[in-house]
C-alpha atoms as a PDB file:
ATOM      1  CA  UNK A   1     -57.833 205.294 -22.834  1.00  0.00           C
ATOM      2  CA  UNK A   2     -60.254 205.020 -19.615  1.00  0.00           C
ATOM      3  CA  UNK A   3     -61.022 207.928 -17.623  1.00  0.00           C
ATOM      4  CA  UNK A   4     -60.098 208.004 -14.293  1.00  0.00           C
ATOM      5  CA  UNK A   5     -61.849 210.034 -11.876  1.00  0.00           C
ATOM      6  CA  UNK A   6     -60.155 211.655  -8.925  1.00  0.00           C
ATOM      7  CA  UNK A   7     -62.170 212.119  -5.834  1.00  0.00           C
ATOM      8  CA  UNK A   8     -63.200 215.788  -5.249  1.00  0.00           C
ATOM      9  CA  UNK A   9     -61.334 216.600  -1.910  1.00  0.00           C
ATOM     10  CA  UNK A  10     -58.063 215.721  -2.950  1.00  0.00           C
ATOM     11  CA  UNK A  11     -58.610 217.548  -6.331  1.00  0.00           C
ATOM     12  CA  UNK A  12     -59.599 220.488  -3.753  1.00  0.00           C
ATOM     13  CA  UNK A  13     -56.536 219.593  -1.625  1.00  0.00           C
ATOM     14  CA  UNK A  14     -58.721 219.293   1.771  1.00  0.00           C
ATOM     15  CA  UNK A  15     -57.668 215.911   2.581  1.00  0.00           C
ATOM     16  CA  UNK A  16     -54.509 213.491   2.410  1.00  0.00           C
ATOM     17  CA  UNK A  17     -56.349 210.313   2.210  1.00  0.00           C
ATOM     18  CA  UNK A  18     -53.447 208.532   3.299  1.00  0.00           C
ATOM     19  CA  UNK A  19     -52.591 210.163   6.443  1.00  0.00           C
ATOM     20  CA  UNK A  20     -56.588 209.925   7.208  1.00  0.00           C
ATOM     21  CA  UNK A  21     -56.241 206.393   6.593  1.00  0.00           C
ATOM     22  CA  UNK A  22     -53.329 205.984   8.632  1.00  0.00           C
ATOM     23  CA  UNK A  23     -54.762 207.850  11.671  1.00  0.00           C
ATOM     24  CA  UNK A  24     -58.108 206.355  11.220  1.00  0.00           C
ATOM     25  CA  UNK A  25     -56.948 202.875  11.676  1.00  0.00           C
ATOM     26  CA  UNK A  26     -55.501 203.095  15.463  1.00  0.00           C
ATOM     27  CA  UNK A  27     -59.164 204.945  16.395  1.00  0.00           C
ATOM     28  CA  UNK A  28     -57.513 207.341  18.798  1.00  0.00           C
ATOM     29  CA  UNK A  29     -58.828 210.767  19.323  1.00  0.00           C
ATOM     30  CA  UNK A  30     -57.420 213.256  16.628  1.00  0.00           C
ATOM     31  CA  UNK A  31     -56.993 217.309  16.641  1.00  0.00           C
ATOM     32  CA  UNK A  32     -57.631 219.531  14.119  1.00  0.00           C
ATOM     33  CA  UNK A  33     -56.547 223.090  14.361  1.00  0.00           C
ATOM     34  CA  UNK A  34     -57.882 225.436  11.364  1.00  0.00           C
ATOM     35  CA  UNK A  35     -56.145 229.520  11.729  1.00  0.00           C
ATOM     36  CA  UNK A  36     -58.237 231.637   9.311  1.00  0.00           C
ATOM     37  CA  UNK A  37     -57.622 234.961   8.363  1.00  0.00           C
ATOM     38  CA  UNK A  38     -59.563 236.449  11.092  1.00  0.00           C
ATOM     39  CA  UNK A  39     -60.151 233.022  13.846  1.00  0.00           C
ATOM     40  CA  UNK A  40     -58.559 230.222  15.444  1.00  0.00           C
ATOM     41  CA  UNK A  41     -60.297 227.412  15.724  1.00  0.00           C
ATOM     42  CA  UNK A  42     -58.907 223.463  17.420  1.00  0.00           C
ATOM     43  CA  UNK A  43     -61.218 220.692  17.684  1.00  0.00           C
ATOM     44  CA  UNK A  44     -60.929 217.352  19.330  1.00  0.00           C
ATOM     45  CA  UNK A  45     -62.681 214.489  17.149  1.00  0.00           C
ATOM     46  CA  UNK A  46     -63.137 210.919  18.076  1.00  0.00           C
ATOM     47  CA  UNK A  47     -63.486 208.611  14.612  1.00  0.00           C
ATOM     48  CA  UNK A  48     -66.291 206.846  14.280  1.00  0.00           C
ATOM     49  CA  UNK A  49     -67.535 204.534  11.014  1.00  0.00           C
ATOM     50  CA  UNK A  50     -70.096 207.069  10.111  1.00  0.00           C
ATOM     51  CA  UNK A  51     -68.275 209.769  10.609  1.00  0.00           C
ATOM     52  CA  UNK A  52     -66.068 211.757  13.215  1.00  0.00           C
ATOM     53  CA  UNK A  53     -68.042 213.234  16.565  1.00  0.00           C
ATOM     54  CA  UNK A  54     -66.463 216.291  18.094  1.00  0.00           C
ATOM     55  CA  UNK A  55     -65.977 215.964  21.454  1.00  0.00           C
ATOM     56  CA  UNK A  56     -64.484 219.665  22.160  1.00  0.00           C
ATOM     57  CA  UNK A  57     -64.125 222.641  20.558  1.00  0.00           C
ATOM     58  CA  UNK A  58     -62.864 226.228  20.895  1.00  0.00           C
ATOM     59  CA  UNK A  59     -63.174 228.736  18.687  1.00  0.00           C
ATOM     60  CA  UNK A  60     -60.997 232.470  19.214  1.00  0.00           C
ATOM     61  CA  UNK A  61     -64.355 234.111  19.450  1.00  0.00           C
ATOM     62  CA  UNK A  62     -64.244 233.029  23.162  1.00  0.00           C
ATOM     63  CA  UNK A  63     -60.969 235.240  23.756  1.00  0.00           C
ATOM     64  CA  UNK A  64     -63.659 238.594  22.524  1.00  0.00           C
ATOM     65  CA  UNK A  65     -65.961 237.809  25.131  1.00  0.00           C
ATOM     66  CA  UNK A  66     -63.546 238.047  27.901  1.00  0.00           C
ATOM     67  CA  UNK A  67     -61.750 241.410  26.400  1.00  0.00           C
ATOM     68  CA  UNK A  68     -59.091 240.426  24.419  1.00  0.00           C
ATOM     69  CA  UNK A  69     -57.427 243.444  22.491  1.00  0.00           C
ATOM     70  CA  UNK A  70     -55.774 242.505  18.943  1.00  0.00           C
ATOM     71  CA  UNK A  71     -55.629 239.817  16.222  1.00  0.00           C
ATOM     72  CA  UNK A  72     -57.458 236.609  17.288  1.00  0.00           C
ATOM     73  CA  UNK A  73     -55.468 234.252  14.968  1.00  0.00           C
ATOM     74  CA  UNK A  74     -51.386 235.318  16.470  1.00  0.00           C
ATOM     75  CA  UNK A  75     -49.447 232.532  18.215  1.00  0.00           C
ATOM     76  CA  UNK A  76     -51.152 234.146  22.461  1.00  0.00           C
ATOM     77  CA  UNK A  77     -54.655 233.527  20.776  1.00  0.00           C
ATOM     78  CA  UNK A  78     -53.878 230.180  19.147  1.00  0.00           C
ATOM     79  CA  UNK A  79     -52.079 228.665  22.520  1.00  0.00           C
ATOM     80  CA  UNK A  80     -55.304 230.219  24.382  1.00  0.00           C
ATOM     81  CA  UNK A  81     -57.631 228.136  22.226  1.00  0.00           C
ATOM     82  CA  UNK A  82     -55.915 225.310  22.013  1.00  0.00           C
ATOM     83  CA  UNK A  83     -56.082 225.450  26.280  1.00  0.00           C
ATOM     84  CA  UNK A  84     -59.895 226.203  26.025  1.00  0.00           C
ATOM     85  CA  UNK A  85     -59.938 222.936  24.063  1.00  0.00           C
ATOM     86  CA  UNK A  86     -57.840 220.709  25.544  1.00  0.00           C
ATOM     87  CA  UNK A  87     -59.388 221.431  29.274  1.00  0.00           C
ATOM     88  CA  UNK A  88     -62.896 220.471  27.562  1.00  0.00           C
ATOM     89  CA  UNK A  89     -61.278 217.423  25.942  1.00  0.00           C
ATOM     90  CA  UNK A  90     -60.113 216.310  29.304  1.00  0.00           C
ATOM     91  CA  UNK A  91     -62.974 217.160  31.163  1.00  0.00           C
ATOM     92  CA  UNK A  92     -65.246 214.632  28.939  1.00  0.00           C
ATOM     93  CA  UNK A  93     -63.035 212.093  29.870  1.00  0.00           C
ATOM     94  CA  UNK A  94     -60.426 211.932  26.591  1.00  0.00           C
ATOM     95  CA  UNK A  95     -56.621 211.803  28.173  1.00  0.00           C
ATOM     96  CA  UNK A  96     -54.585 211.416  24.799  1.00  0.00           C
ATOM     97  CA  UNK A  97     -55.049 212.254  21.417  1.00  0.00           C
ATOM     98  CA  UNK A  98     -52.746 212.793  17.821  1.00  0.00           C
ATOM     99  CA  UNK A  99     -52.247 215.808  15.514  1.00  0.00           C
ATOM    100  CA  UNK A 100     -54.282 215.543  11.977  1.00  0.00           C
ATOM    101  CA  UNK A 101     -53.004 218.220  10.006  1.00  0.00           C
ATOM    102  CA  UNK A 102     -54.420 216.998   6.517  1.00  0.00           C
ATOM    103  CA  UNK A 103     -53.215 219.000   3.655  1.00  0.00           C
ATOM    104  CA  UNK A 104     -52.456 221.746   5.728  1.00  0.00           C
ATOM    105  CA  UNK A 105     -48.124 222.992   6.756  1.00  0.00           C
ATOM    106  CA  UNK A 106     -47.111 222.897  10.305  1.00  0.00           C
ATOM    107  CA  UNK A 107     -46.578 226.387  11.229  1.00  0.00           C
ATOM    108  CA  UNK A 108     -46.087 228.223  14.382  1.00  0.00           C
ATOM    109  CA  UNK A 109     -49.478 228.951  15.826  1.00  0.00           C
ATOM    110  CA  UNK A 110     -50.396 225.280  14.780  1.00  0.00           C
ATOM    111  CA  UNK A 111     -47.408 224.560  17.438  1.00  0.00           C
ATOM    112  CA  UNK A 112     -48.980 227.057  19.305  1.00  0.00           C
ATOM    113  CA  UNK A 113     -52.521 225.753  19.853  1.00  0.00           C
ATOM    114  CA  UNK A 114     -50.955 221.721  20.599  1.00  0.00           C
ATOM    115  CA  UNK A 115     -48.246 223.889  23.627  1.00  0.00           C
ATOM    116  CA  UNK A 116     -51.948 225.041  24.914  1.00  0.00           C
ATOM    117  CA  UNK A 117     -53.448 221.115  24.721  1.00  0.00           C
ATOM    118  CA  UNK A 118     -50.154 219.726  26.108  1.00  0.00           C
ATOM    119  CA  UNK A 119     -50.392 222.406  29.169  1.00  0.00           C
ATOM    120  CA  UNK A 120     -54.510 221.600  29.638  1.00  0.00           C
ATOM    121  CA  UNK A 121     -53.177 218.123  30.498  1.00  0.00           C
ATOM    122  CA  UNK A 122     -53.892 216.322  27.146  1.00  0.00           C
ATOM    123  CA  UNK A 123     -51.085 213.774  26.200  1.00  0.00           C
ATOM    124  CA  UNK A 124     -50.380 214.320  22.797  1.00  0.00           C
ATOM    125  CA  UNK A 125     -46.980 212.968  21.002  1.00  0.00           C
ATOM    126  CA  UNK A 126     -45.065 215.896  20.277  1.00  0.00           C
ATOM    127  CA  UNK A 127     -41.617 217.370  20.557  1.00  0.00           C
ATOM    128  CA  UNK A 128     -41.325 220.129  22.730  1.00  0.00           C
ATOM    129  CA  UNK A 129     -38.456 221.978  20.472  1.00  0.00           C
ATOM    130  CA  UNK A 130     -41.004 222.586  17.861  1.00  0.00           C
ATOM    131  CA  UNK A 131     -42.935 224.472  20.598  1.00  0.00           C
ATOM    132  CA  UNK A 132     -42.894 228.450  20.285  1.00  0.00           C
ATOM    133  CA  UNK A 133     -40.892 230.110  23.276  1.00  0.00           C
ATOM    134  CA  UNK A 134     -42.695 230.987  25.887  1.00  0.00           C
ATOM    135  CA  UNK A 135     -42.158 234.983  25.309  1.00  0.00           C
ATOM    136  CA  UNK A 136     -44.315 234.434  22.307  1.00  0.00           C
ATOM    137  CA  UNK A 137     -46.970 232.335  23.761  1.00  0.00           C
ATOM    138  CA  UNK A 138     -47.028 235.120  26.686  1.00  0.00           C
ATOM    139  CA  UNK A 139     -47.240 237.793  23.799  1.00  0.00           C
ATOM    140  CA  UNK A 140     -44.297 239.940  24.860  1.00  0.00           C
ATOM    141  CA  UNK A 141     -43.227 240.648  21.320  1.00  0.00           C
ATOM    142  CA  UNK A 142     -46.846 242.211  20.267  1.00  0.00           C
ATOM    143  CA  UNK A 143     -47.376 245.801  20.776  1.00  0.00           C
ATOM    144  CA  UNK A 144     -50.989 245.092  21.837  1.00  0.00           C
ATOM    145  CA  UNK A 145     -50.365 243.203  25.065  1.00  0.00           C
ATOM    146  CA  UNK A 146     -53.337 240.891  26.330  1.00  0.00           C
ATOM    147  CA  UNK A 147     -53.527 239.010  30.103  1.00  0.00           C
ATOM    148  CA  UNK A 148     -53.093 235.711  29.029  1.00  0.00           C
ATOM    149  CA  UNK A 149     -52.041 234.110  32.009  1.00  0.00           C
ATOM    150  CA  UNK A 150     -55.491 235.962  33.369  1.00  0.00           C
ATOM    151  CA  UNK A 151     -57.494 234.218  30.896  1.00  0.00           C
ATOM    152  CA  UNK A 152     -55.925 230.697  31.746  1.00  0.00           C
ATOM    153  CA  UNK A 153     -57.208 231.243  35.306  1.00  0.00           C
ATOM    154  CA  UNK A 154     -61.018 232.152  34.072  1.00  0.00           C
ATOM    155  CA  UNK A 155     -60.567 229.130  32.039  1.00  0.00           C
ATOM    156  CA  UNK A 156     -59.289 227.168  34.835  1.00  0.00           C
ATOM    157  CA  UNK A 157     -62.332 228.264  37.001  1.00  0.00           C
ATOM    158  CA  UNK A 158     -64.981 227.970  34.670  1.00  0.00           C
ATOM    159  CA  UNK A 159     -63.931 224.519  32.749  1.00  0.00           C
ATOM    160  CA  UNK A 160     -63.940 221.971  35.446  1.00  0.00           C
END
């Protein structure tokens, strides 16, 4: 009986080789958007043979700087970063790009951070019923209320 060795990030369950595969072969732009227990984090890649190059990033450590109150990972934060990132993404010059969720569910501030590329101007293939209302991206259901329509407007000045 042979061994047969399986490769040590899909033992770890990081990455679905196939849908890398897949989304590797049409070399478009691809988004990753990582919610920890404390951040939100979206990234724009472009795939390359030796390995991806990030061309923008936002991290919910931004939203700190410029006073936000509560969690930095809820579904506000998330479509916040997602906007930081997409107007950086379209400001070097990328106009489309595709979802690459790995291993990882599709969940609400996931939705969340693609609304806030969609509205930065990216064009990203997505249906917009599987987008949160837009009482929950304003964050009228938290307790802690933050300005987010404020922040789009600093981001809108400072991101050309």
């Amino acid at each position: 009986m042979a061994h047969r060795s399986i490769l040590r990030r899909l033992r770890q369950e990081k990455t679905n080789y196939r849908k890398r595969r897949a989304m590797l072969m049409n070399k478009t732009p691809f988004i990753t958007v990582n919610i920890t227990n404390e951040n939100a984090h979206v990234q724009v890649h472009r795939p390359e043979m030796k390995g991806d190059i990030v061309i923008a990033s936002a991290h919910s450590g931004y939203l700190a700087s410029k006073g936000w109150k509560g969690s930095r990972k809820n579904v506000p934060a998330s479509y916040i970063v997602g906007y930081l990132a997409g107007k950086k993404a379209a400001a070097s010059g990328t106009k489309s790009a595709i979802l690459y969720s790995g291993t990882k569910h599709y969940t609400q501030r996931m939705s969340a951070a693609l609304k806030g590329l969609v509205d930065a101007g990216l064009d990203v293939p997505s249906s917009p019923e599987t987008f949160p209302p837009q009482e929950r991206l304003d964050g009228n259901h938290l307790t802690v209320k933050n300005d987010v329509a404020g922040i789009k407007s600093m981001i809108d000045s400072e991101v050309a």
